[in-house]
N, C-alpha and C. Protein backbone atom coordinates (compact mmCIF):
# COMPACT_ATOMS: atom_id res chain seq x y z
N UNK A 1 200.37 226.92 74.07
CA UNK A 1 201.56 227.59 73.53
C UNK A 1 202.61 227.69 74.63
N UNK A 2 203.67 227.54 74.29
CA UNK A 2 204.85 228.49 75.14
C UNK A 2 204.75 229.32 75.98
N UNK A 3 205.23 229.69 76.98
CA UNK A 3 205.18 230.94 78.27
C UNK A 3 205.71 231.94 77.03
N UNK A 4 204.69 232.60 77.34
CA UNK A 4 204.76 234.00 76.50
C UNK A 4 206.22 235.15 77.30
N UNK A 5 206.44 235.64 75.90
CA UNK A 5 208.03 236.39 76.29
C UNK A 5 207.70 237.55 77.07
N UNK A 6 208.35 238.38 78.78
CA UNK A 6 208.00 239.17 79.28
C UNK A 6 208.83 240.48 78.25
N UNK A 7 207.79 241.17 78.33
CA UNK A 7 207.92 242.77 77.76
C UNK A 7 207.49 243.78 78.17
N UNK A 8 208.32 244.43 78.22
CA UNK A 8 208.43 245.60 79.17
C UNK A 8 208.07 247.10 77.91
N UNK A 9 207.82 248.09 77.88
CA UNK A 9 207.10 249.24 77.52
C UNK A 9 207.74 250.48 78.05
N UNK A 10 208.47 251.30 76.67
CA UNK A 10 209.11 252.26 77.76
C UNK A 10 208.45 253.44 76.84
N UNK A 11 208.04 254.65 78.15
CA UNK A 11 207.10 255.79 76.85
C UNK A 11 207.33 257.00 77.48
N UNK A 12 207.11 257.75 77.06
CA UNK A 12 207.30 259.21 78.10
C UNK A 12 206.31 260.58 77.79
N UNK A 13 205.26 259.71 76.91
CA UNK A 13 204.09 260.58 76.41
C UNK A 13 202.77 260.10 76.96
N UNK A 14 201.67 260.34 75.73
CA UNK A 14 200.16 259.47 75.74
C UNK A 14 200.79 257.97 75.71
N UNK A 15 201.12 257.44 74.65
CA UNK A 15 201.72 255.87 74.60
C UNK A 15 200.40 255.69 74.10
N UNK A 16 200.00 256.14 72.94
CA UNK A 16 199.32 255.50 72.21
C UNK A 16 199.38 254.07 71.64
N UNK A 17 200.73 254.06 71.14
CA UNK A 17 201.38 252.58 70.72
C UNK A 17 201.41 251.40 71.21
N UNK A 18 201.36 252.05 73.31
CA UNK A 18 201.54 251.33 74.02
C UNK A 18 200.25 250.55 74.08
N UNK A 19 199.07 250.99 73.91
CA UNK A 19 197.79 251.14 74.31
C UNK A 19 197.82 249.80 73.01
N UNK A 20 197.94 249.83 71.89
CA UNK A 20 198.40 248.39 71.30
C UNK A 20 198.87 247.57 71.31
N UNK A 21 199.69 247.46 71.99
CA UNK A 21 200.51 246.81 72.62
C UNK A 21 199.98 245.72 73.47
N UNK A 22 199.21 246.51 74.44
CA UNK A 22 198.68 246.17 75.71
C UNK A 22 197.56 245.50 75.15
N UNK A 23 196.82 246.29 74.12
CA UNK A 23 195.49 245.21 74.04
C UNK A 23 195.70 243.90 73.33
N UNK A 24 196.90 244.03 72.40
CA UNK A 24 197.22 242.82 71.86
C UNK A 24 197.48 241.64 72.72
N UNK A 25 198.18 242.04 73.58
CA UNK A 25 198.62 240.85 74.78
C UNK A 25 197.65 240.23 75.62
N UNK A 26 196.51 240.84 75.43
CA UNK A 26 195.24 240.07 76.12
C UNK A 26 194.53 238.86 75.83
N UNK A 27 195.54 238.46 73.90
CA UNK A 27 194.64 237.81 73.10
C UNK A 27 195.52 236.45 73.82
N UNK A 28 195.08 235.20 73.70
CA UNK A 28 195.61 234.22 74.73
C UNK A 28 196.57 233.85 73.28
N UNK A 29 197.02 234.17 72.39
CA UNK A 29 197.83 233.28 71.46
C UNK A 29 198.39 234.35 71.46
N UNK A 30 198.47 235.71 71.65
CA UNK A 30 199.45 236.13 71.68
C UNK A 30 201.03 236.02 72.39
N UNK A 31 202.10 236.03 71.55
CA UNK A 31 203.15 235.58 72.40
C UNK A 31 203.93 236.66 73.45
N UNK A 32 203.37 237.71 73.42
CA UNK A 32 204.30 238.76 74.52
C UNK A 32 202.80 239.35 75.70
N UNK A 33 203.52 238.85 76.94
CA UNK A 33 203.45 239.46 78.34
C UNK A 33 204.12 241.24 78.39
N UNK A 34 203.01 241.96 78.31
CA UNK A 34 203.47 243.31 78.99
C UNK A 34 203.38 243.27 80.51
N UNK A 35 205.09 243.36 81.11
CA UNK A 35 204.70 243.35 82.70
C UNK A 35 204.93 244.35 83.04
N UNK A 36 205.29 245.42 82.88
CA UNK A 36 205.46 246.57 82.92
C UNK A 36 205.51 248.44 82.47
N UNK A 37 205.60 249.82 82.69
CA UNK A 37 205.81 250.26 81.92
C UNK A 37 206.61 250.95 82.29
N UNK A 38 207.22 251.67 82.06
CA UNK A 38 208.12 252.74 82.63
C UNK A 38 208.09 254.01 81.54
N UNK A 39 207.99 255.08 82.35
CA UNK A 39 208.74 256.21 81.98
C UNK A 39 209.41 257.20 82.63
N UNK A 40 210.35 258.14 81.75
CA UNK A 40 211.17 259.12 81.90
C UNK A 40 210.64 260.24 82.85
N UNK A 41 209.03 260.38 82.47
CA UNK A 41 208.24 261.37 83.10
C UNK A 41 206.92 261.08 83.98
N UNK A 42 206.79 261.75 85.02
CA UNK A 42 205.85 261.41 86.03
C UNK A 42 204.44 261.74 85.13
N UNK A 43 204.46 262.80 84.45
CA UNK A 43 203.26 263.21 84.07
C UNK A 43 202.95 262.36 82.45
N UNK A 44 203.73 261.48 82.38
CA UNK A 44 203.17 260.57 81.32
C UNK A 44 201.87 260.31 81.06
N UNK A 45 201.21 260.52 80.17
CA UNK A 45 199.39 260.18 80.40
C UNK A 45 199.51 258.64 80.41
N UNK A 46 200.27 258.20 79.41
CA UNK A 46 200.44 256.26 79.46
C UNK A 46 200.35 255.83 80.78
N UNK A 47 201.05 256.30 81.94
CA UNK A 47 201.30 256.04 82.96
C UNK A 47 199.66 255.37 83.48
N UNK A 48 198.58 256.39 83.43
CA UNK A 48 197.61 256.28 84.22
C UNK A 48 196.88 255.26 83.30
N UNK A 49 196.97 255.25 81.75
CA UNK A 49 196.09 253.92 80.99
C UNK A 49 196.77 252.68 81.67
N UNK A 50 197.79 252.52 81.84
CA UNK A 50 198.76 251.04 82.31
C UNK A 50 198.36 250.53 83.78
N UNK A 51 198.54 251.74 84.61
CA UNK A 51 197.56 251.22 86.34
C UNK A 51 196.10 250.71 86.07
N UNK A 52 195.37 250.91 84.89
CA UNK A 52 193.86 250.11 84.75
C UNK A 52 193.74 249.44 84.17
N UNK A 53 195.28 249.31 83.61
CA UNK A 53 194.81 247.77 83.35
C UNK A 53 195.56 246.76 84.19
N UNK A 54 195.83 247.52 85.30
CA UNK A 54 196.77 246.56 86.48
C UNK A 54 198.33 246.24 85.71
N UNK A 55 199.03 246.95 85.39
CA UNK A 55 200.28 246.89 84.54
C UNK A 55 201.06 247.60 85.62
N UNK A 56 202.43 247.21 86.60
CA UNK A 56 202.93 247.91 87.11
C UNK A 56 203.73 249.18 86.49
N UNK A 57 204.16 250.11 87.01
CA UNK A 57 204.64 251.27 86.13
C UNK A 57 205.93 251.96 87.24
N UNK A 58 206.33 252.15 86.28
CA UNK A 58 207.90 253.09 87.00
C UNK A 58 208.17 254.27 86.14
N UNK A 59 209.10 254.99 87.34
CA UNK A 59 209.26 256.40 87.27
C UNK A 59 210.83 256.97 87.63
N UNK A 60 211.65 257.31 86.29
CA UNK A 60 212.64 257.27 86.76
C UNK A 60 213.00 258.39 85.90
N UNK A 61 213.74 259.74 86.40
CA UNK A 61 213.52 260.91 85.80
C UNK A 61 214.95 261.17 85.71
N UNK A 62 215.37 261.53 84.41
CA UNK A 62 216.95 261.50 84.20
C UNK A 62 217.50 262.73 84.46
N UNK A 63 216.65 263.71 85.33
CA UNK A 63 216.97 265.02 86.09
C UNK A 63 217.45 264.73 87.53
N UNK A 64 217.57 263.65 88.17
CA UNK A 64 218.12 262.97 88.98
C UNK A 64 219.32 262.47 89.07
N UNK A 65 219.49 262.56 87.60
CA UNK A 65 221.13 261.90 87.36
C UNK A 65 222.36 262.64 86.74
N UNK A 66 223.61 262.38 87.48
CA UNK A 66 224.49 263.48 86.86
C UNK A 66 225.15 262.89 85.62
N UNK A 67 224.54 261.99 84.80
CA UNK A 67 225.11 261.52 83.35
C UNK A 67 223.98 261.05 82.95
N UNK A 68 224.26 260.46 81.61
CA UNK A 68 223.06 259.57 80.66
C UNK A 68 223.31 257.66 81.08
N UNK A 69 224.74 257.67 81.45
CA UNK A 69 224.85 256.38 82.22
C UNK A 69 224.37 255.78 83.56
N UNK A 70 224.10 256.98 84.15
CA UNK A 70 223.97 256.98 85.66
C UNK A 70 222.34 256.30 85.58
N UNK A 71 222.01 257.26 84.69
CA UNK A 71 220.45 257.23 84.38
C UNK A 71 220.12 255.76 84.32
N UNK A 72 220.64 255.35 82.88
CA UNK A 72 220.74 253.87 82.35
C UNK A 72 220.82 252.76 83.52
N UNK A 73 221.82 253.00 84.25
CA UNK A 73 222.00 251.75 85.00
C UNK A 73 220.68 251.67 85.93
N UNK A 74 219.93 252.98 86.17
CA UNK A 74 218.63 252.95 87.06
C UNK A 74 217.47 252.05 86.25
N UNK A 75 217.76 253.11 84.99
CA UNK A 75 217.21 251.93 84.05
C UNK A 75 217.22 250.76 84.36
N UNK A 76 218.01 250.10 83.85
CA UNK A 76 218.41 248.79 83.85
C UNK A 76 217.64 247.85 85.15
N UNK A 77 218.15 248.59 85.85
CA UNK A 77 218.08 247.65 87.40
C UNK A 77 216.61 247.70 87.69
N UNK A 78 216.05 248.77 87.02
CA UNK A 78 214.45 248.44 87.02
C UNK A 78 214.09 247.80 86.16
N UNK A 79 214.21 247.42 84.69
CA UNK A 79 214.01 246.42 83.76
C UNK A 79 214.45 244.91 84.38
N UNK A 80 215.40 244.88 85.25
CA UNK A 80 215.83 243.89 85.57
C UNK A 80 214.85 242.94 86.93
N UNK A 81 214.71 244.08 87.44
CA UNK A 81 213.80 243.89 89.04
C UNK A 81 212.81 243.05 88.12
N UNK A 82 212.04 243.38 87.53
CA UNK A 82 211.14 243.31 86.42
C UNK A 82 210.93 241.67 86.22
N UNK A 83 212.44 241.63 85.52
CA UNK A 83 212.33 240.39 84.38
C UNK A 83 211.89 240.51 83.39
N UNK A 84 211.98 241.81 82.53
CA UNK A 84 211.89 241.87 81.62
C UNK A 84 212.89 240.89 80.31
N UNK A 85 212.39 240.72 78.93
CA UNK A 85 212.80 239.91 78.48
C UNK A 85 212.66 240.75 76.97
N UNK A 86 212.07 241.51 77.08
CA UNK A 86 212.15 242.26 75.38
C UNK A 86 211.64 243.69 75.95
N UNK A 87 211.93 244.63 75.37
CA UNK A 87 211.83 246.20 75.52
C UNK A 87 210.77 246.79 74.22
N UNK A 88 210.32 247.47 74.30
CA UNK A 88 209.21 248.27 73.23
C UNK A 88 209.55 249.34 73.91
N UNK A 89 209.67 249.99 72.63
CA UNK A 89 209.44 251.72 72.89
C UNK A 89 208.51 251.82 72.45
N UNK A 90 207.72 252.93 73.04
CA UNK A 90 206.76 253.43 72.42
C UNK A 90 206.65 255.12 72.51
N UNK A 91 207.24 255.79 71.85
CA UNK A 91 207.44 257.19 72.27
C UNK A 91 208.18 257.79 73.38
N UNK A 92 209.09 256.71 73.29
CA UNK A 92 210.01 256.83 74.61
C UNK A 92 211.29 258.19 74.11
N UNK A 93 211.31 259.21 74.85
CA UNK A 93 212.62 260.31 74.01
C UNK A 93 213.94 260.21 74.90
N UNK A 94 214.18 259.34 74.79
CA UNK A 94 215.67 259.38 75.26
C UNK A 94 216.45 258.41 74.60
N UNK A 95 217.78 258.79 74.14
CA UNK A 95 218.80 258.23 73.85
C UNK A 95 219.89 257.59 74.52
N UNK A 96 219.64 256.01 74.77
CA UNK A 96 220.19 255.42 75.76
C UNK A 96 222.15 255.49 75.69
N UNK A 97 222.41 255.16 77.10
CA UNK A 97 223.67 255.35 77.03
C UNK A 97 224.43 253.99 76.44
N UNK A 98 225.51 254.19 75.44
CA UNK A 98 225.72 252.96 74.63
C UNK A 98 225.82 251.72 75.31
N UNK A 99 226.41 251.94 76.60
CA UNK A 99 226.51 250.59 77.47
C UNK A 99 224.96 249.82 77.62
N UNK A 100 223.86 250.46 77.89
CA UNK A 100 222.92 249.79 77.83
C UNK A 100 222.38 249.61 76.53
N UNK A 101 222.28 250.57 75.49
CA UNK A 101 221.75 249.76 74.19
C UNK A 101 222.78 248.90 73.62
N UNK A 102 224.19 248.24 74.31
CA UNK A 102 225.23 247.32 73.80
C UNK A 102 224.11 246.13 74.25
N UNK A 103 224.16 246.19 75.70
CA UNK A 103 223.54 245.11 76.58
C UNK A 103 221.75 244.69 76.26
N UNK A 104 220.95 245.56 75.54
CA UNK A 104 220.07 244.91 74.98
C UNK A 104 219.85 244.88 73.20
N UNK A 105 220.86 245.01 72.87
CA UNK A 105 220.49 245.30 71.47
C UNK A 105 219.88 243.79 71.34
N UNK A 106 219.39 243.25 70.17
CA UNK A 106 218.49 242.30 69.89
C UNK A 106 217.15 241.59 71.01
N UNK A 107 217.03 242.86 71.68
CA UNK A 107 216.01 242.66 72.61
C UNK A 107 215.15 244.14 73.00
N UNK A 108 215.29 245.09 72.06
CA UNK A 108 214.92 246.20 71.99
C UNK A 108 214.05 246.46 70.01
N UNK A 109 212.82 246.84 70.59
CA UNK A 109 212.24 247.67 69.55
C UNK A 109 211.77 248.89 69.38
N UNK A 110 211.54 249.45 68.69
CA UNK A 110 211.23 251.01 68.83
C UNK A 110 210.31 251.10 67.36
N UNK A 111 209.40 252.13 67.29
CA UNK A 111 208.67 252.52 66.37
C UNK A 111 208.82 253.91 65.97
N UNK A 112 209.33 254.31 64.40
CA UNK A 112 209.70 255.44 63.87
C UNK A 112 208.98 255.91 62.57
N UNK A 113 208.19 256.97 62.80
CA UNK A 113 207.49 258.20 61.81
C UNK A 113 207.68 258.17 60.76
N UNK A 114 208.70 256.89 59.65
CA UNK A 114 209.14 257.46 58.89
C UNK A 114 209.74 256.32 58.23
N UNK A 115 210.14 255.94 56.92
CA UNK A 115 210.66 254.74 56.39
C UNK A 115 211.97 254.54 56.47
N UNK A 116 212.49 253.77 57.48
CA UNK A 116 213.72 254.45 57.73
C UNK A 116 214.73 253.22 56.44
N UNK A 117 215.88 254.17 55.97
CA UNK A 117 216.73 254.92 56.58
C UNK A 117 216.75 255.90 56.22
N UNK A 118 215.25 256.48 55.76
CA UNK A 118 215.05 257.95 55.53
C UNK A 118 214.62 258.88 56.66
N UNK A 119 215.11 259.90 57.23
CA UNK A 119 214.32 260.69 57.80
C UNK A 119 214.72 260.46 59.42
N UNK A 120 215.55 259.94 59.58
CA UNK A 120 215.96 259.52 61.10
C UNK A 120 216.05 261.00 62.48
N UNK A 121 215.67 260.72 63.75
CA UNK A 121 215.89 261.59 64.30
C UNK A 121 214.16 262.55 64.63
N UNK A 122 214.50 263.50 64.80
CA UNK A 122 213.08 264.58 65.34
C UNK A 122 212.57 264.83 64.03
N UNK A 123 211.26 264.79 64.41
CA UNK A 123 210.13 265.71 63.21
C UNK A 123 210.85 265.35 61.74
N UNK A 124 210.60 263.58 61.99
CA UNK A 124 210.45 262.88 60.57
C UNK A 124 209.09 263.02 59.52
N UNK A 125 208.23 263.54 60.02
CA UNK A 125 206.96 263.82 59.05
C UNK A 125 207.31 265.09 58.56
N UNK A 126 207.67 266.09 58.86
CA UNK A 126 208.25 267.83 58.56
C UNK A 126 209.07 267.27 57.41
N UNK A 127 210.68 266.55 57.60
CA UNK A 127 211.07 266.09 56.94
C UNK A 127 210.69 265.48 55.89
N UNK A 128 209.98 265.06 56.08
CA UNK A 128 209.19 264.29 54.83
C UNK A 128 208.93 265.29 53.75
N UNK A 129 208.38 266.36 54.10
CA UNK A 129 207.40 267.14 53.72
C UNK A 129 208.29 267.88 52.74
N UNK A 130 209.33 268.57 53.90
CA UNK A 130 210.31 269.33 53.34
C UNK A 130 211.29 268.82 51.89
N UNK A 131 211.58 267.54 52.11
CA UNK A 131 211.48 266.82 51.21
C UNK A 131 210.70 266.19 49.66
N UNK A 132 209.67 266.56 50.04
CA UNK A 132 209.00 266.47 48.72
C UNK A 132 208.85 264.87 48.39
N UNK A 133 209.34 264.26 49.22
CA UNK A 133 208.66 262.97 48.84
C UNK A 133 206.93 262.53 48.75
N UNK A 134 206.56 261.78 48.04
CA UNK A 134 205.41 261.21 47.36
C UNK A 134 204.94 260.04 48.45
N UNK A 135 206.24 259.30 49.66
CA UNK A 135 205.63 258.13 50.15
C UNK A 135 206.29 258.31 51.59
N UNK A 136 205.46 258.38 52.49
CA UNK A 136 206.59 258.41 54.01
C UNK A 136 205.69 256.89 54.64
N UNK A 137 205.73 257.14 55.90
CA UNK A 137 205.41 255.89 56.49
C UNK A 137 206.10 255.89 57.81
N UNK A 138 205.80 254.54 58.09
CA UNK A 138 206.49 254.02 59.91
C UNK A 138 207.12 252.82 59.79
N UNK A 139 208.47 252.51 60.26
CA UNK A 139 208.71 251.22 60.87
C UNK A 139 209.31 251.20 62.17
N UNK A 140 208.81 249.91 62.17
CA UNK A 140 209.30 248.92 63.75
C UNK A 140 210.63 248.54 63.41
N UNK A 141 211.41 249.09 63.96
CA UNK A 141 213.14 248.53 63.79
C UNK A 141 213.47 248.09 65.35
N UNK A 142 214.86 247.33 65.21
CA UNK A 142 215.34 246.97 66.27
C UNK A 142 216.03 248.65 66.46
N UNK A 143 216.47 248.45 67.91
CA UNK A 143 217.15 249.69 68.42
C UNK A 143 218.87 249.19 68.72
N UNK A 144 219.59 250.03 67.94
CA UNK A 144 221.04 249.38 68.47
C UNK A 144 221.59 251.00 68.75
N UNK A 145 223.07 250.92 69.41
CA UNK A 145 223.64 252.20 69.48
C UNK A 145 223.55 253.44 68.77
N UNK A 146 223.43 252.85 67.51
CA UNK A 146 222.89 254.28 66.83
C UNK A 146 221.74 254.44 66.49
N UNK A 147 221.14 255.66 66.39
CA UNK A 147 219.97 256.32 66.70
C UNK A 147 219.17 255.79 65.17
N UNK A 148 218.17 255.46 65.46
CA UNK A 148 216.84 255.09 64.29
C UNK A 148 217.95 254.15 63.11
N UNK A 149 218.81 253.63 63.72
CA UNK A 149 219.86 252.56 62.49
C UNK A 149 219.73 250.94 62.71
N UNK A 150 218.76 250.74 63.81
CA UNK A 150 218.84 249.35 64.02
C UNK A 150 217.89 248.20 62.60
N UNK A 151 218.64 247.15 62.82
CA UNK A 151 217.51 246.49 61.55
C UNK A 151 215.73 246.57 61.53
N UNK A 152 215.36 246.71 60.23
CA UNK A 152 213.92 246.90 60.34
C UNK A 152 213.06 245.82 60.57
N UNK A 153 212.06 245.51 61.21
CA UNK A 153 211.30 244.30 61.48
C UNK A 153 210.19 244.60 60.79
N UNK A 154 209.08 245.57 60.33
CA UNK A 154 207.95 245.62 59.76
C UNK A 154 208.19 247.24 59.24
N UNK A 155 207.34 247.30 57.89
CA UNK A 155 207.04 248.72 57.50
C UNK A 155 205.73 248.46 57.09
N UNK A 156 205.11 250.04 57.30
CA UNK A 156 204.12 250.58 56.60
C UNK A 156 204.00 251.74 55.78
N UNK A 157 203.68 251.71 54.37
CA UNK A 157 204.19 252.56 53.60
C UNK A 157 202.41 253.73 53.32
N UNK A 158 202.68 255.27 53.59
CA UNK A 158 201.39 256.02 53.86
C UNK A 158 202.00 257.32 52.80
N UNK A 159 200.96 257.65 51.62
CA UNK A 159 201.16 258.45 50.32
C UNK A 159 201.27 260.19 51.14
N UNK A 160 201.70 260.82 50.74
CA UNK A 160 202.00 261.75 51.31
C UNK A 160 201.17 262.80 50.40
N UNK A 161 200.19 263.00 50.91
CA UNK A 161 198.87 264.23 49.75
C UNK A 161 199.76 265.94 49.53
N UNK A 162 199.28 266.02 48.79
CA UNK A 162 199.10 267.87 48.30
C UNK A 162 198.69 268.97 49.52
N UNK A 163 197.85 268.53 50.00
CA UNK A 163 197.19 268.97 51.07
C UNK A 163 197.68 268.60 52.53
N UNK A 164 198.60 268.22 52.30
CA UNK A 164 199.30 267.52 54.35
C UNK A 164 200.32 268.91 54.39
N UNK A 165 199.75 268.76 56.06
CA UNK A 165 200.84 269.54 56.90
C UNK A 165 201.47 268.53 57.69
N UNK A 166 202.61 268.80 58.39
CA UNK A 166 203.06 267.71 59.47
C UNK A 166 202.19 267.03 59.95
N UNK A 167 200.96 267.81 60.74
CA UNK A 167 200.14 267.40 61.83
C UNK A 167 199.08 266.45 61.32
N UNK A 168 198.28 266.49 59.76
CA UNK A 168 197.66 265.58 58.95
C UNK A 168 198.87 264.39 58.56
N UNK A 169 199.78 264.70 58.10
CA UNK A 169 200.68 263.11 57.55
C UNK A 169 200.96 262.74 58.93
N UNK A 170 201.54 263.07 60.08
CA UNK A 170 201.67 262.62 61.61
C UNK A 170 200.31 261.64 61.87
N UNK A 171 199.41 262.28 61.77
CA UNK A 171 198.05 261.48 61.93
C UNK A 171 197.92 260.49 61.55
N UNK A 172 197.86 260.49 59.67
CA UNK A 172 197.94 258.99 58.87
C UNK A 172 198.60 257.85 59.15
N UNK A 173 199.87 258.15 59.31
CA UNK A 173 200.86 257.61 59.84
C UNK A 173 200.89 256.85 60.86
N UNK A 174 200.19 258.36 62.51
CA UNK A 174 200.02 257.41 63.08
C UNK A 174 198.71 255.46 63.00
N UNK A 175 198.02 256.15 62.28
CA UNK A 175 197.33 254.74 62.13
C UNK A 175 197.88 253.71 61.92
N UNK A 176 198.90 253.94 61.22
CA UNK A 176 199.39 252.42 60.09
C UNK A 176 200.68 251.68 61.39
N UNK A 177 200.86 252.71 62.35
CA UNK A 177 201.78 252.43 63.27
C UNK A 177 200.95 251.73 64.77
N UNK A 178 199.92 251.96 64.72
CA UNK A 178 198.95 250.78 65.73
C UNK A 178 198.76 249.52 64.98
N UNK A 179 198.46 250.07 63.55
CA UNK A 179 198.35 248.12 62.97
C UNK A 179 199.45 247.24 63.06
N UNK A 180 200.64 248.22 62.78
CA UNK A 180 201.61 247.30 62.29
C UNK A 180 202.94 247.35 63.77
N UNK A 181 202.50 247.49 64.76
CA UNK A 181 203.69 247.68 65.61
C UNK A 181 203.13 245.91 66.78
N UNK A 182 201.86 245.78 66.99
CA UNK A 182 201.61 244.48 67.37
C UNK A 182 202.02 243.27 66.66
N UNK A 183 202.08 243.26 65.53
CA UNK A 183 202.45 242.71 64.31
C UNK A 183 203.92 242.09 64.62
N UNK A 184 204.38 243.56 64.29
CA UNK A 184 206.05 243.17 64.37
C UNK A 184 206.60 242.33 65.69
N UNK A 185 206.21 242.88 67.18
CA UNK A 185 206.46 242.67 68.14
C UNK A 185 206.05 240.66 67.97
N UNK A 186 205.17 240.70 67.43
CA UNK A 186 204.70 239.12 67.66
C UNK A 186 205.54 238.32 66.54
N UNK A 187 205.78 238.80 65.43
CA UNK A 187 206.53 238.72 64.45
C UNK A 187 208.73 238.01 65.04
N UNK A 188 208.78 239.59 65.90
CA UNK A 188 209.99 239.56 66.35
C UNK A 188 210.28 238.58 67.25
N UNK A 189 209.11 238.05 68.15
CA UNK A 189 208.91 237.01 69.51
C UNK A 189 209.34 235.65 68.54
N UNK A 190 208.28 235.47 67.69
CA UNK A 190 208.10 234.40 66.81
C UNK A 190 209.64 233.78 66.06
N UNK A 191 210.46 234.67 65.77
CA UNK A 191 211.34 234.89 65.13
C UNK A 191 212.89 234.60 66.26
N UNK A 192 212.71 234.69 67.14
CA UNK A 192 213.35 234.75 68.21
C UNK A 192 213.31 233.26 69.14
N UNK A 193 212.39 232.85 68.47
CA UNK A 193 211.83 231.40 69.63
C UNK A 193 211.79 230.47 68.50
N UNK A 194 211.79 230.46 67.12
CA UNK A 194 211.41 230.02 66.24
C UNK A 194 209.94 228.97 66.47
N UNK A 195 209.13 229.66 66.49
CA UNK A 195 207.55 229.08 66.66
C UNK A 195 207.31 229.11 65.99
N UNK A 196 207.45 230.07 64.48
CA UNK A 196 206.39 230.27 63.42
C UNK A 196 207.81 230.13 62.24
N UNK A 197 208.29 229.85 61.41
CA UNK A 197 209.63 230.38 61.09
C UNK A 197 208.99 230.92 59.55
N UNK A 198 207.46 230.09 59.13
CA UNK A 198 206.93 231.06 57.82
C UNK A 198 206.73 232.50 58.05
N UNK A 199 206.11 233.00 59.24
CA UNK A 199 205.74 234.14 59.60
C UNK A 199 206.78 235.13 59.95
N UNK A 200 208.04 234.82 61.03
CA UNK A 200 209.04 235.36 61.39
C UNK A 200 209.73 235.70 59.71
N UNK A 201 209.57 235.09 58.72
CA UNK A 201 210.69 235.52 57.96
C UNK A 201 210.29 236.56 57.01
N UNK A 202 208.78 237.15 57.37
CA UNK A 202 208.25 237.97 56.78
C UNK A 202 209.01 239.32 57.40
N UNK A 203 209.98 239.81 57.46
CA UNK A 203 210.58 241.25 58.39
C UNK A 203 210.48 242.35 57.50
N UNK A 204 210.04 242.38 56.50
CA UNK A 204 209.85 243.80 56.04
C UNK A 204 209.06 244.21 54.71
N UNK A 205 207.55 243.95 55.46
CA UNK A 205 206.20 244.32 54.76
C UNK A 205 206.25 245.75 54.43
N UNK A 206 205.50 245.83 53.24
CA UNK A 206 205.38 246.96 53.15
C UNK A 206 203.68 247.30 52.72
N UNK A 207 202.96 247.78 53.69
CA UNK A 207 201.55 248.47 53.28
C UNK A 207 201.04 249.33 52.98
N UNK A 208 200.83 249.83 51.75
CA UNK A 208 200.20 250.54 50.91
C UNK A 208 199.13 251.01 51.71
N UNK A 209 198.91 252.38 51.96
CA UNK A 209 197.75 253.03 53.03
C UNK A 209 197.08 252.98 52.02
């Protein structure tokens, strides 16, 4: 196959997502290289899964910086050191400064709680709830300047019970968002390089939990 596309991992939690991510890329047909991870916070737990698996990691804390741009360009210049070539979020909480989500839009993905363009923003499962909807879910969208509005690349669609609190539909949810976030990412590579062009034109599945 092709030199697999470098991808970089940005998280500032566990990085559960990431942890899919990472194992996916081990498979030799897979098309994305994780070379890196970075986060916002030192005490990231992701941080310490990514050093065992020999994944370099960075640390760049936006309490250091006297803007959200200042931040970004640190950003940047570490994505760049890198060679990075595609971005994944994976529970990453920051809202980049527009100059840098101008400069990677169609090279940025992110994974969201929720079917978007419903529910955008914090505590999309609450929302859900509060809502009274019957069907929530997760997708993999691209990330552009505005917040949870970029185009969608994969969904997974998860029934929302009688019996859920945030913290049970958060849960469900999260499952369908480890299946389907390797997916997309290989999906989006595929789509981007045109290697597969039957598979790439699949962008917005929807799975019935």
């Amino acid at each position: 196959m092709s030199a697999k596309t470098k991808v970089a991992i940005l998280i500032s939690g566990r990085g559960s997502n990431m942890r899919t991510l990472i194992q996916a890329a081990k498979q030799e047909d897979y098309p994305a290289e994780i070379i890196g991870v970075f986060s916002n916070r030192a005490d990231a737990a992701g941080l310490e899964f990514a050093q065992s698996e020999n994944i370099q990691t960075a640390v760049i804390s936006q309490k250091d910086f006297d803007s959200r741009e200042s931040f970004c360009e640190a950003l940047d210049a570490q994505l760049e050191a890198w060679g990075a070539e595609l971005l994944a979020h994976a529970g990453y909480m920051r809202i980049h400064a527009d100059g840098f989500a101008q400069k990677w839009t169609g090279k940025m993905l992110n994974i969201h709680p929720s079917l978007l363009p419903s529910f955008k923003g914090l505590h999309p499962q609450q929302q859900a709830l509060d809502a009274g909807v019957k069907i929530a879910g997760a997708t993999v969208h691209e990330v552009t300047p505005e917040l949870d509005a970029g185009p969608p690349v994969l969904q997974a669609a998860v029934p929302v019970l009688d019996s859920d609190n945030a913290e049970s539909l958060s849960a469900r949810i999260l499952k369908v968002e480890h299946q389907i976030y390797p997916l997309a990412l290989k999906q989006f590579i595929e789509k981007r390089t045109n290697n597969d062009a039957e598979t790439a034109d699949q962008t917005n599945l929807i799975w019935p939990n």
